[in-house]
PDB file of N, CA and C in Angstrom:
ATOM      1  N   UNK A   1     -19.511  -8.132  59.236  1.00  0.00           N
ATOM      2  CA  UNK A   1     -18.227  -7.960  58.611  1.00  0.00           C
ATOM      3  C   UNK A   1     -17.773  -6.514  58.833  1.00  0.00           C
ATOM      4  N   UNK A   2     -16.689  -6.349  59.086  1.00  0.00           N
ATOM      5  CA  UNK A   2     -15.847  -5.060  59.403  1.00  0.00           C
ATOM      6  C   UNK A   2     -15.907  -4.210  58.216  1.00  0.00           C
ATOM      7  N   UNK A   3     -15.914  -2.961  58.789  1.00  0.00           N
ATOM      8  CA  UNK A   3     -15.724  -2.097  56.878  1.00  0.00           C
ATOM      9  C   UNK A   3     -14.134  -1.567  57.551  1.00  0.00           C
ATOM     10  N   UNK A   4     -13.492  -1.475  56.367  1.00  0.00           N
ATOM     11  CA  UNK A   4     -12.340  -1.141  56.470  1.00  0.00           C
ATOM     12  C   UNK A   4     -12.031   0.487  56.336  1.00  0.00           C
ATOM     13  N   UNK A   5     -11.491   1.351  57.163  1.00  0.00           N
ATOM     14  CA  UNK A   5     -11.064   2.934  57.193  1.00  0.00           C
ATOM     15  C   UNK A   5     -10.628   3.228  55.834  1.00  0.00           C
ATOM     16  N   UNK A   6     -11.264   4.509  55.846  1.00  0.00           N
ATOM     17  CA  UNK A   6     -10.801   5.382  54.660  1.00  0.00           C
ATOM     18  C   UNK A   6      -9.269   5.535  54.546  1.00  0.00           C
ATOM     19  N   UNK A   7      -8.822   5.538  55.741  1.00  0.00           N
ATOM     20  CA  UNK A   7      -7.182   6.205  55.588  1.00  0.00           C
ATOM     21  C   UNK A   7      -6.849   4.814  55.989  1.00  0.00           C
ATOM     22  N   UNK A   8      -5.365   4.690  55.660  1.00  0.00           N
ATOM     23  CA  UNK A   8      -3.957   3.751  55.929  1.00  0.00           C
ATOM     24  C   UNK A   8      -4.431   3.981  57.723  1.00  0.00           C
ATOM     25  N   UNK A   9      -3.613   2.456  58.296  1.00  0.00           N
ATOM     26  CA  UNK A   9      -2.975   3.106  59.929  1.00  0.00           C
ATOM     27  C   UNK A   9      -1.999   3.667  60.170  1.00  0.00           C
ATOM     28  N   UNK A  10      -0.736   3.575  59.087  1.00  0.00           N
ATOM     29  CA  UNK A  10      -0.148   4.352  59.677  1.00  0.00           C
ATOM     30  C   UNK A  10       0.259   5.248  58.158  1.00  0.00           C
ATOM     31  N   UNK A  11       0.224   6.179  58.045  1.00  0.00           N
ATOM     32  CA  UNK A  11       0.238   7.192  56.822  1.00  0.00           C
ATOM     33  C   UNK A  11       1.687   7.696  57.025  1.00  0.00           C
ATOM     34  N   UNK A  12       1.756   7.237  55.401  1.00  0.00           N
ATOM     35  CA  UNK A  12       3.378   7.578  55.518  1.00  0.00           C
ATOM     36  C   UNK A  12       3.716   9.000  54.718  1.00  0.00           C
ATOM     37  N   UNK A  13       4.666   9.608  54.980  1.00  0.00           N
ATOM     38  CA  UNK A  13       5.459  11.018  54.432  1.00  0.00           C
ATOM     39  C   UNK A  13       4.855  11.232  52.947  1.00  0.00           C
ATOM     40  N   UNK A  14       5.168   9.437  52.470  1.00  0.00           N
ATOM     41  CA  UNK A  14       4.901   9.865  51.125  1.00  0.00           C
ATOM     42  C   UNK A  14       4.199   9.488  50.540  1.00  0.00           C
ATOM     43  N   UNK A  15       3.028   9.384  51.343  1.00  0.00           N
ATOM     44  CA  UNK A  15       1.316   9.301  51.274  1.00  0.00           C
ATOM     45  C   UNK A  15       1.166  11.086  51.649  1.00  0.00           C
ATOM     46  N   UNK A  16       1.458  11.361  52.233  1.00  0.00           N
ATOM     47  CA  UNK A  16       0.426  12.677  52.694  1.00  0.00           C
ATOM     48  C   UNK A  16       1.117  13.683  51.862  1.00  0.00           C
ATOM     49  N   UNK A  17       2.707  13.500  51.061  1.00  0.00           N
ATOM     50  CA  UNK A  17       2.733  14.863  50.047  1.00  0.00           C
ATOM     51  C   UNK A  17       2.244  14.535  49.331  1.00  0.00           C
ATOM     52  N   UNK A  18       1.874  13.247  48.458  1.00  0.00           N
ATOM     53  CA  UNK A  18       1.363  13.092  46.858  1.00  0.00           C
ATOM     54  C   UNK A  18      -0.252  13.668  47.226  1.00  0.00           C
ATOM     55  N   UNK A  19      -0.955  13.182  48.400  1.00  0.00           N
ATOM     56  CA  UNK A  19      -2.106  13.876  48.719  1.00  0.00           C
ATOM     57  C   UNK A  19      -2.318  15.390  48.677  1.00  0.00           C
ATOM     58  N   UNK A  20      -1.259  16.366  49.288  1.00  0.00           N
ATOM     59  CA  UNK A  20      -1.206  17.529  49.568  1.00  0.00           C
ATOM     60  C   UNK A  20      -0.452  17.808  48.063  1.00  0.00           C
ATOM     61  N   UNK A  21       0.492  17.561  47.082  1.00  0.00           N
ATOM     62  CA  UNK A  21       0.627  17.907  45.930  1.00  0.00           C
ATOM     63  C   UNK A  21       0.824  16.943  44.722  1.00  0.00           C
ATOM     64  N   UNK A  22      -0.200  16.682  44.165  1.00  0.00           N
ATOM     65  CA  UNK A  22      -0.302  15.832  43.075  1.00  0.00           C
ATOM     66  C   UNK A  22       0.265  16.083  41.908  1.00  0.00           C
ATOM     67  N   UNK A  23       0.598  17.014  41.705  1.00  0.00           N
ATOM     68  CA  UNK A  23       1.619  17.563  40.883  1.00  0.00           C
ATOM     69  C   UNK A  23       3.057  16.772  40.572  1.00  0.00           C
ATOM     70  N   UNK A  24       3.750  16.527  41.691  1.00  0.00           N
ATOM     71  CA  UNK A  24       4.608  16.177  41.877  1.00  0.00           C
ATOM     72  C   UNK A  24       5.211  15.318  41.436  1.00  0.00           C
ATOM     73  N   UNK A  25       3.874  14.198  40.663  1.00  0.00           N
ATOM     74  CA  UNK A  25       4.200  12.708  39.879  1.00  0.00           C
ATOM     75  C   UNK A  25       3.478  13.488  38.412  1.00  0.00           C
ATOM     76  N   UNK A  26       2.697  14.334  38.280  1.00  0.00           N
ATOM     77  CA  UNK A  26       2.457  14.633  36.992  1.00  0.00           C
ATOM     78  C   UNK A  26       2.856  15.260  36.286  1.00  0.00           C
ATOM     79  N   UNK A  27       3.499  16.301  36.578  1.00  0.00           N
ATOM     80  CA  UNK A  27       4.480  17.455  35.980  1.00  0.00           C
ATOM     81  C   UNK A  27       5.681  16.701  35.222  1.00  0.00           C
ATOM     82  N   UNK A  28       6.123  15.791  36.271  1.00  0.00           N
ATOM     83  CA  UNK A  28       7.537  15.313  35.726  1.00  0.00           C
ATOM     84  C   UNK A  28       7.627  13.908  34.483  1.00  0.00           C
ATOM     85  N   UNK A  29       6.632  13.596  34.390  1.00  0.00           N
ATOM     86  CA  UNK A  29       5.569  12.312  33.620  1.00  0.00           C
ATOM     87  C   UNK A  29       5.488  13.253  32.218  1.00  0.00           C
ATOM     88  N   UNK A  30       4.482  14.224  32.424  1.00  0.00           N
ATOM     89  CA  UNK A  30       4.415  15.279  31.066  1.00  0.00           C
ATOM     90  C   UNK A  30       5.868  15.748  30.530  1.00  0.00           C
ATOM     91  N   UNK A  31       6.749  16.147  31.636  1.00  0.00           N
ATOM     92  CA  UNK A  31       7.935  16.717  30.993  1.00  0.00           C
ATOM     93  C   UNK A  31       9.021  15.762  30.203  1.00  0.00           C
ATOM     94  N   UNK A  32       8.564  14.175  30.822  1.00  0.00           N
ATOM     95  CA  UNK A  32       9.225  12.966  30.157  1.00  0.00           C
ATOM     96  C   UNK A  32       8.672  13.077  28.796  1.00  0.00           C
ATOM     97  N   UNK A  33       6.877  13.114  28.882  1.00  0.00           N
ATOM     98  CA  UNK A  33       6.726  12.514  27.164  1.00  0.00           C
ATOM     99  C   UNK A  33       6.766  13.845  26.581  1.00  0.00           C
ATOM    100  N   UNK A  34       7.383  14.911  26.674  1.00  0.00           N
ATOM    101  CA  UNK A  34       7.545  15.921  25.682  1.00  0.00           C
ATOM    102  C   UNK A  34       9.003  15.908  25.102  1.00  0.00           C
ATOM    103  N   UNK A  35       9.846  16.162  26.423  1.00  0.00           N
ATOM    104  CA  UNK A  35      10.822  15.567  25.696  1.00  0.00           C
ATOM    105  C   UNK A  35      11.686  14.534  25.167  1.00  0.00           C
ATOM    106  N   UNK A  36      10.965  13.813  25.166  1.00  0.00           N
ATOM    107  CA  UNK A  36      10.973  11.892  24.475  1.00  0.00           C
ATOM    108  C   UNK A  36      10.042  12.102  23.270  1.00  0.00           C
ATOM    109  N   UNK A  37       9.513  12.765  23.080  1.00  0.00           N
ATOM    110  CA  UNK A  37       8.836  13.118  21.735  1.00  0.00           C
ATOM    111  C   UNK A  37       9.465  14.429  20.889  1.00  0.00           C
ATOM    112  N   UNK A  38      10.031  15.231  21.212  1.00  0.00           N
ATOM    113  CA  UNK A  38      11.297  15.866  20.941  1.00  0.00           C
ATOM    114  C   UNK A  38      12.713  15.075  20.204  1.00  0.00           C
ATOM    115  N   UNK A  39      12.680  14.239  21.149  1.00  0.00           N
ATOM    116  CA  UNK A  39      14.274  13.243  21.460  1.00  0.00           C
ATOM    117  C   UNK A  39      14.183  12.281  20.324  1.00  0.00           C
ATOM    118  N   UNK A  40      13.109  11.719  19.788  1.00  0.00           N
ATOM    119  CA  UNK A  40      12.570  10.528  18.748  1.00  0.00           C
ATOM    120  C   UNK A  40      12.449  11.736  17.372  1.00  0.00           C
ATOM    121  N   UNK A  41      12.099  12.526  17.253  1.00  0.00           N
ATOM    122  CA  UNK A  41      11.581  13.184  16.155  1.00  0.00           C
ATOM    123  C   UNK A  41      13.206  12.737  15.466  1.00  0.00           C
ATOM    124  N   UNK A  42      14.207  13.615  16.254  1.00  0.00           N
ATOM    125  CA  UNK A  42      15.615  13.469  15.235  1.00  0.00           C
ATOM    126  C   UNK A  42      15.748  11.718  14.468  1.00  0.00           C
ATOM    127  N   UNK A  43      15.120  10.540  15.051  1.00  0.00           N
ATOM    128  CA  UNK A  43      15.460   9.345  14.853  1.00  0.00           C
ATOM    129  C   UNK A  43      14.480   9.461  13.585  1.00  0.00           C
ATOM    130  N   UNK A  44      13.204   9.646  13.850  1.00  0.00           N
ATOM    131  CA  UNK A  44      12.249   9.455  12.514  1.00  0.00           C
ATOM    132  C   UNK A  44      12.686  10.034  11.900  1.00  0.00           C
ATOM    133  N   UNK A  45      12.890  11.416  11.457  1.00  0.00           N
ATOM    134  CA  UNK A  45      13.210  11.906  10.789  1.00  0.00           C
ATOM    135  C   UNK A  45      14.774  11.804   9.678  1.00  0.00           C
ATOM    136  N   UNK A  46      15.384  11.069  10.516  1.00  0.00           N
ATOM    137  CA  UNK A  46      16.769  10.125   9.632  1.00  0.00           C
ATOM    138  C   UNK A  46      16.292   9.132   9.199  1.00  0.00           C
ATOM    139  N   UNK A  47      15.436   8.052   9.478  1.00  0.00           N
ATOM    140  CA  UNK A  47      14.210   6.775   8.914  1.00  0.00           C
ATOM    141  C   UNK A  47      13.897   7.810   7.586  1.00  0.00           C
ATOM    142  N   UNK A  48      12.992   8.977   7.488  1.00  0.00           N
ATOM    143  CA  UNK A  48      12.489   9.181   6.614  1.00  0.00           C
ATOM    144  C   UNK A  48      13.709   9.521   5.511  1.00  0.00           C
ATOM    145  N   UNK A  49      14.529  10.491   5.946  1.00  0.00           N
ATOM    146  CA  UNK A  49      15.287  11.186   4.665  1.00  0.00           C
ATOM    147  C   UNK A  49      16.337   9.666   4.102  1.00  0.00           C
ATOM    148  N   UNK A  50      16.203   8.908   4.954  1.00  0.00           N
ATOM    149  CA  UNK A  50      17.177   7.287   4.251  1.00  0.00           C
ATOM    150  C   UNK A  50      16.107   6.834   2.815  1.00  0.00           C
ATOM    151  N   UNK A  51      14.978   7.019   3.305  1.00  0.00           N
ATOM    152  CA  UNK A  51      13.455   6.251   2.868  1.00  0.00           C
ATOM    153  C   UNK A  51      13.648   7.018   1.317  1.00  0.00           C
ATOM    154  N   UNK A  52      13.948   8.539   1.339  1.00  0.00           N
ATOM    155  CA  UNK A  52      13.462   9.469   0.069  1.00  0.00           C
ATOM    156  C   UNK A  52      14.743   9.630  -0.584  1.00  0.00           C
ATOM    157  N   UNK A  53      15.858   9.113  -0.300  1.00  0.00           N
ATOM    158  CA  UNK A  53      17.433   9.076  -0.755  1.00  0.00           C
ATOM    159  C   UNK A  53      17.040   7.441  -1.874  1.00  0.00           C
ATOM    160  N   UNK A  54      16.459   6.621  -1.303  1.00  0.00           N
ATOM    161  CA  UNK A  54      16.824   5.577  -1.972  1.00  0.00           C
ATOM    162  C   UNK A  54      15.792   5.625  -3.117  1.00  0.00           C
ATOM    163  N   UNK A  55      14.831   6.226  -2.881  1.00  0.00           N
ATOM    164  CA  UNK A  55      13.459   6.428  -3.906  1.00  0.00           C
ATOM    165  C   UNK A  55      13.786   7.814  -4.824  1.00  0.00           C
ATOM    166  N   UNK A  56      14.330   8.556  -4.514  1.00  0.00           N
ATOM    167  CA  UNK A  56      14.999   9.727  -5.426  1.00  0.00           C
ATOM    168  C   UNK A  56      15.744   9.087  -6.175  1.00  0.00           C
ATOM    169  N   UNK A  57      17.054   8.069  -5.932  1.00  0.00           N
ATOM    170  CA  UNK A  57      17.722   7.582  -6.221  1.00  0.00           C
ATOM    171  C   UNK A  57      17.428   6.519  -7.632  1.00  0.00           C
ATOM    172  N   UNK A  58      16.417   5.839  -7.084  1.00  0.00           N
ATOM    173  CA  UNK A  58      15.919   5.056  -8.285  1.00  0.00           C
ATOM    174  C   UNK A  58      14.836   5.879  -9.620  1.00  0.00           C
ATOM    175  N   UNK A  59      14.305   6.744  -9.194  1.00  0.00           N
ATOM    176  CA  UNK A  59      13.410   7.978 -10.009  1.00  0.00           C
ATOM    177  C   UNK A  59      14.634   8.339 -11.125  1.00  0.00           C
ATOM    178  N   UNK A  60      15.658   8.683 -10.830  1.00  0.00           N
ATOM    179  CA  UNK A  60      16.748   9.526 -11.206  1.00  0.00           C
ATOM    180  C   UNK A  60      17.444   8.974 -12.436  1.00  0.00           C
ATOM    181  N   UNK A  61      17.678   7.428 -12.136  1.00  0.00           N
ATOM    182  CA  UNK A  61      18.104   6.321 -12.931  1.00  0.00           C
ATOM    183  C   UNK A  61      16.828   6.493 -13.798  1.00  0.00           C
ATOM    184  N   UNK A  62      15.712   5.745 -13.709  1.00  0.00           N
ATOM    185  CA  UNK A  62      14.640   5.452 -14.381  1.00  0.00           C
ATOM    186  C   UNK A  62      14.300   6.934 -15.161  1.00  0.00           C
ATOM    187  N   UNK A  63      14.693   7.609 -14.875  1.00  0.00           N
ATOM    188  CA  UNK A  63      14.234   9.108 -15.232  1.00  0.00           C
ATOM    189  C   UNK A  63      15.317   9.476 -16.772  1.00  0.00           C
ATOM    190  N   UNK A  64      16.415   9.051 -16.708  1.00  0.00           N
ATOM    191  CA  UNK A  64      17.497   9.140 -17.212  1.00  0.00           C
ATOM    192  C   UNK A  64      17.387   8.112 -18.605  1.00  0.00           C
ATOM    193  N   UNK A  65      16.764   6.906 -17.959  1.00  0.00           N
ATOM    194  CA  UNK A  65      16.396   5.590 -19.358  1.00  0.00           C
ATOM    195  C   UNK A  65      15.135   6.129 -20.138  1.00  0.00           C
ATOM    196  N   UNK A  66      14.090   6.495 -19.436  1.00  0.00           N
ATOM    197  CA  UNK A  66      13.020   6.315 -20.506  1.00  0.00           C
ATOM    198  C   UNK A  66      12.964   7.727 -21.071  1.00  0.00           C
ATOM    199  N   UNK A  67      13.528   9.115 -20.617  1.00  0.00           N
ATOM    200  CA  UNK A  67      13.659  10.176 -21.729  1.00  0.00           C
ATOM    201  C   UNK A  67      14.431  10.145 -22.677  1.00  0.00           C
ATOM    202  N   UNK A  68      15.060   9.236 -23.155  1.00  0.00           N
ATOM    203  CA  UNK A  68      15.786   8.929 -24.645  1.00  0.00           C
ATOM    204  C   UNK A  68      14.797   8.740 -25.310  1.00  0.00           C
ATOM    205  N   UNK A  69      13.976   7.925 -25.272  1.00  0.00           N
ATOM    206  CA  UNK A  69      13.259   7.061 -26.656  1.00  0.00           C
ATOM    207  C   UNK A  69      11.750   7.667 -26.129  1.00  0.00           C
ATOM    208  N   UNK A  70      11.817   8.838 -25.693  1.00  0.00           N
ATOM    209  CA  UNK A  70      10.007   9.333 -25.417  1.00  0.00           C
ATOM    210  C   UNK A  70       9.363   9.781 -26.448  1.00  0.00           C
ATOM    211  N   UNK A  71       8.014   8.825 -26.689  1.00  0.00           N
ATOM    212  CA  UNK A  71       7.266   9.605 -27.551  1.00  0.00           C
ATOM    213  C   UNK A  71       6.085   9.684 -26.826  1.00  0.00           C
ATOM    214  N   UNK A  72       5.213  10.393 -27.423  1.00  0.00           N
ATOM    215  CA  UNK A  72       3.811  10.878 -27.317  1.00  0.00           C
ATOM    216  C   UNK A  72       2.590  10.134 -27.519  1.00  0.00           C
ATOM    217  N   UNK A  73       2.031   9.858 -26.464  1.00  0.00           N
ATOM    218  CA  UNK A  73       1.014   8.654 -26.548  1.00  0.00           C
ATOM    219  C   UNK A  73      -0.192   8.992 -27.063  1.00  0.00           C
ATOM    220  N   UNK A  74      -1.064   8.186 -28.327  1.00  0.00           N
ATOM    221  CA  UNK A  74      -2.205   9.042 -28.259  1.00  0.00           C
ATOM    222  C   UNK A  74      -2.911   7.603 -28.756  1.00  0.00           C
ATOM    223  N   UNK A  75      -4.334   7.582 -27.762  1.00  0.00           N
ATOM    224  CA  UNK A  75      -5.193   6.242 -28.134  1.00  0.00           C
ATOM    225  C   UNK A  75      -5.248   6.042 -29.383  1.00  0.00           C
ATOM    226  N   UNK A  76      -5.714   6.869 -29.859  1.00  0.00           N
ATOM    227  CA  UNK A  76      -6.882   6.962 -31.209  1.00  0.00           C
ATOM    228  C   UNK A  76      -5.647   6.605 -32.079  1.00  0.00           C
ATOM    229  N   UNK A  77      -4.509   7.009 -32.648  1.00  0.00           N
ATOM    230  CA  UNK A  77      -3.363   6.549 -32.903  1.00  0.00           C
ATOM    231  C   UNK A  77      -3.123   4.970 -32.949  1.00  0.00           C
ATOM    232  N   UNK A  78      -3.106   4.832 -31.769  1.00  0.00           N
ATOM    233  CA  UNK A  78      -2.721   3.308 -31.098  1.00  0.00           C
ATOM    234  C   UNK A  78      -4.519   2.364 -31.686  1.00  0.00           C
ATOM    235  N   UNK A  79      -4.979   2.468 -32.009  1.00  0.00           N
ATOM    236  CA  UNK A  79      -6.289   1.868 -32.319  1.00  0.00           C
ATOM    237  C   UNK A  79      -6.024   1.564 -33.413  1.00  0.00           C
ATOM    238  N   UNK A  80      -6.059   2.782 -34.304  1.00  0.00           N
ATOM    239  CA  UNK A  80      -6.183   2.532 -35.738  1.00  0.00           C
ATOM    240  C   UNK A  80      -5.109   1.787 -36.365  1.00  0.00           C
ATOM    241  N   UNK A  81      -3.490   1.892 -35.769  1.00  0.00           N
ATOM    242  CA  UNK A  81      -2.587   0.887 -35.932  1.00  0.00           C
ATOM    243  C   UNK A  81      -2.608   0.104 -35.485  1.00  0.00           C
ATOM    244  N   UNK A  82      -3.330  -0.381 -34.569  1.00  0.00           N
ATOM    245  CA  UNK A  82      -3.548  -2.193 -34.344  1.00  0.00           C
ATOM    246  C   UNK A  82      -4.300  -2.278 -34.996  1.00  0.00           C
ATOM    247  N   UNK A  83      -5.813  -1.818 -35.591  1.00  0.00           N
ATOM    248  CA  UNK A  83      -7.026  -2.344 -36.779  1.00  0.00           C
ATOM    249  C   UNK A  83      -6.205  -2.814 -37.812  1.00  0.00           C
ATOM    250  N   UNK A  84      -5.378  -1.362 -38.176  1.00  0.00           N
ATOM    251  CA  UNK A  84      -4.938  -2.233 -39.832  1.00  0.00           C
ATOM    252  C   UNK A  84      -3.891  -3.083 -39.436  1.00  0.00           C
ATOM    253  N   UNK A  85      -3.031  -3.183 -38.697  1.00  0.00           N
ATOM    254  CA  UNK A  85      -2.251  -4.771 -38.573  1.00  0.00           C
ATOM    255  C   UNK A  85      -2.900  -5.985 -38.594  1.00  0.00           C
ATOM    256  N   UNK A  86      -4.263  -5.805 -37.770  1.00  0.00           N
ATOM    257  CA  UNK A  86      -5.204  -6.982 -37.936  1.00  0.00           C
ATOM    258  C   UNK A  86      -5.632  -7.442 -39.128  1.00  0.00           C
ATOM    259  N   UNK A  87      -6.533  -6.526 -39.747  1.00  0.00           N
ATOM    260  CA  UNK A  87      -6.327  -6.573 -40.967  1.00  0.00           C
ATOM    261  C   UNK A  87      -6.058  -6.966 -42.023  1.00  0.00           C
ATOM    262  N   UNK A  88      -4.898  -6.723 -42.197  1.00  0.00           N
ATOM    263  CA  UNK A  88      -3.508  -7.329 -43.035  1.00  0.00           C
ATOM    264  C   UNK A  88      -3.025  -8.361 -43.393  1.00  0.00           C
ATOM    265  N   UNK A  89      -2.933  -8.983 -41.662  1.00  0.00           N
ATOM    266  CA  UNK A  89      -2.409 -10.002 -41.771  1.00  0.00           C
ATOM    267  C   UNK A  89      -3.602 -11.226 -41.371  1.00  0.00           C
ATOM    268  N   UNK A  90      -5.021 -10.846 -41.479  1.00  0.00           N
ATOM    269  CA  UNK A  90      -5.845 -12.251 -41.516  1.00  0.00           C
ATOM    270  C   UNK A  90      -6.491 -12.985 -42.642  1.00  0.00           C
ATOM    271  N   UNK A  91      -6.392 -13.920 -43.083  1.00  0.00           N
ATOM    272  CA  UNK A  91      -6.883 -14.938 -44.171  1.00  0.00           C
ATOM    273  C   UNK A  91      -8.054 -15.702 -43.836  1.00  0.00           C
ATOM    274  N   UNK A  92      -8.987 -16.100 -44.274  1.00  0.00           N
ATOM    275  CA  UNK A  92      -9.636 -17.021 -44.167  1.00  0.00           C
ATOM    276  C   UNK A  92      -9.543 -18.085 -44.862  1.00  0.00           C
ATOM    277  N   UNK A  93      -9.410 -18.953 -43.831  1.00  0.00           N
ATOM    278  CA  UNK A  93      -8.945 -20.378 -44.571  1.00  0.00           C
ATOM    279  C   UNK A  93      -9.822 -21.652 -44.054  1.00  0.00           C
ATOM    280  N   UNK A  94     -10.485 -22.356 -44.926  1.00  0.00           N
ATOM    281  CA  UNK A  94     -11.029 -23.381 -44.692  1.00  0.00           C
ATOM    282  C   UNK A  94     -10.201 -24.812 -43.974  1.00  0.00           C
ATOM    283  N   UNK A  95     -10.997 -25.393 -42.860  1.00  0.00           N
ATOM    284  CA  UNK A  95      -9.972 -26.627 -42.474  1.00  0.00           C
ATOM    285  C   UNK A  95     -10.933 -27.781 -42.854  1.00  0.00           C
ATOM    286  N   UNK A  96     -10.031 -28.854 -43.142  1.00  0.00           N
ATOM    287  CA  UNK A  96     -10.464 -29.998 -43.653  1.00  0.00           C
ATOM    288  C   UNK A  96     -11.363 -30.764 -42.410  1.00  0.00           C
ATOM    289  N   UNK A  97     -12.519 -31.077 -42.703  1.00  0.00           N
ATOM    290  CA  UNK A  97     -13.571 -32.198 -41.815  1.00  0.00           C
ATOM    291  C   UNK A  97     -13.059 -33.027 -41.869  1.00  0.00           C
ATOM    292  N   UNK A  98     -13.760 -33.859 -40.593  1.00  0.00           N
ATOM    293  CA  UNK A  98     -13.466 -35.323 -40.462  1.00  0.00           C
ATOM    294  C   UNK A  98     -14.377 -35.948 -41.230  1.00  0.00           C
ATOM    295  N   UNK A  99     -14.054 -37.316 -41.814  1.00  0.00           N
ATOM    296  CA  UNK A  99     -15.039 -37.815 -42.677  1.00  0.00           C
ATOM    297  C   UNK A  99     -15.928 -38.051 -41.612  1.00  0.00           C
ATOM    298  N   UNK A 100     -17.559 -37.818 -42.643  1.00  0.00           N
ATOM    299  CA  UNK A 100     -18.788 -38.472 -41.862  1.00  0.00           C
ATOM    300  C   UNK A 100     -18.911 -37.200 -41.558  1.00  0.00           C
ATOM    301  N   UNK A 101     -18.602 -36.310 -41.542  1.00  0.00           N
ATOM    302  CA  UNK A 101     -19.178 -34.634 -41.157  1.00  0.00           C
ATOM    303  C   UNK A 101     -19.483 -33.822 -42.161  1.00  0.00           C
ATOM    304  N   UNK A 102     -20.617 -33.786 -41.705  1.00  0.00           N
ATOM    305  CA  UNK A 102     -20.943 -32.835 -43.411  1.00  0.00           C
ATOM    306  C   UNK A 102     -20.409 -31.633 -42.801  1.00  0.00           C
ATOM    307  N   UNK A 103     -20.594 -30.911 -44.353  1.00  0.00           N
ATOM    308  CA  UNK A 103     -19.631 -29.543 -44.387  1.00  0.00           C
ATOM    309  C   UNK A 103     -20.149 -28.125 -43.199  1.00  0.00           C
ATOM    310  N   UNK A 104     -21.465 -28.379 -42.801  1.00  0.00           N
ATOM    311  CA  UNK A 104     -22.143 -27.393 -42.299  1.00  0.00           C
ATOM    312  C   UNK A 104     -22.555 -27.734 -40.725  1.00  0.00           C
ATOM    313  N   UNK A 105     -21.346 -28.543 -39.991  1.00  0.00           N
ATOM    314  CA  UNK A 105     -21.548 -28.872 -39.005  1.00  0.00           C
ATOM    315  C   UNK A 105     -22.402 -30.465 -38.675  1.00  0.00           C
ATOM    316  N   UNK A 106     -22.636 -30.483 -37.126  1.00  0.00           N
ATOM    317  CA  UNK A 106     -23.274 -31.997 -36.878  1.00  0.00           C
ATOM    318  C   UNK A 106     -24.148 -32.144 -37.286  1.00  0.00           C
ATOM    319  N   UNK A 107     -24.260 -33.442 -38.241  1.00  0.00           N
ATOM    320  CA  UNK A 107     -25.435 -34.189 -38.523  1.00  0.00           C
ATOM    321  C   UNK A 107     -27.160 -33.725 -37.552  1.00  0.00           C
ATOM    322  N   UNK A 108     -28.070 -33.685 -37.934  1.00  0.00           N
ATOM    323  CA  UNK A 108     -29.045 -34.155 -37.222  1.00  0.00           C
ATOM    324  C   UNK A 108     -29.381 -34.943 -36.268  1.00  0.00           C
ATOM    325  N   UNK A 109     -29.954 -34.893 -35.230  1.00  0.00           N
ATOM    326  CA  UNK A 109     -29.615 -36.807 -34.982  1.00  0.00           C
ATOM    327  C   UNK A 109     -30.595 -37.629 -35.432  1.00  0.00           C
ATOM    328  N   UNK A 110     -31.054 -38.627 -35.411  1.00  0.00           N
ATOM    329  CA  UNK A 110     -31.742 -39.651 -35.726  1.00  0.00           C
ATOM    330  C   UNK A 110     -33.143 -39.840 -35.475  1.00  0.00           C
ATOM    331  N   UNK A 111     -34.665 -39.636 -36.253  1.00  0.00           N
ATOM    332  CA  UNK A 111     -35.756 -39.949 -35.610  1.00  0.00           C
ATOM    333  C   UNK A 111     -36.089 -41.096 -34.913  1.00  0.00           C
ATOM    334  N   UNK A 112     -36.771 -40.564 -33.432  1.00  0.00           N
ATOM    335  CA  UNK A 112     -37.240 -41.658 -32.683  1.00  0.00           C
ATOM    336  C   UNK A 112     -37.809 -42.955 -33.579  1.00  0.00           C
TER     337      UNK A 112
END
């Protein structure tokens, strides 16, 4: 089987500059994604300040409702006024059995 030549047969112009300067496709490749990453920043950066307009926006409202009626939170506070509401308001009250149930729960059951 034939091995095939290192070089083309017939080598063209623009085979032998990219050989002699490789530069030529890389320089201009880098200078695309810099300034295409330049060129996008202005776009994100209008995405973001839309993003913190509408979230400022709602902070501002919400910010405005709940400092009227602010009070001061404190557990130990909040404990002891739910204990004594509990408290207060529980009774113990007996409920009526079904007949055939004694008072202290199910019967025994039956010796073998």
């Amino acid at each position: 089987m034939p091995v095939f030549p290192a070089r083309p047969v017939r080598p063209g112009t623009m085979n032998q500059v990219v050989r002699r300067h490789p530069s030529l496709y890389g320089i201009p490749f880098v200078l695309l994604m810099v300034v295409a990453s330049y060129g996008l920043t202005t776009f994100t950066q209008t995405r973001y300040d839309l993003h913190d307009q509408k979230v400022k926006h709602v902070s501002k409202e919400q910010e405005l409702k709940l400092d009227q009626n602010r009070k001061k939170f404190d557990i130990r506070e909040e404990y002891f006024r739910l204990s004594a509401a509990a408290n207060e308001t529980w009774e113990p009250k007996r409920i009526q059995r079904p007949k055939g149930l004694p008072e202290w729960g199910v019967p025994p059951s039956q010796p073998p």
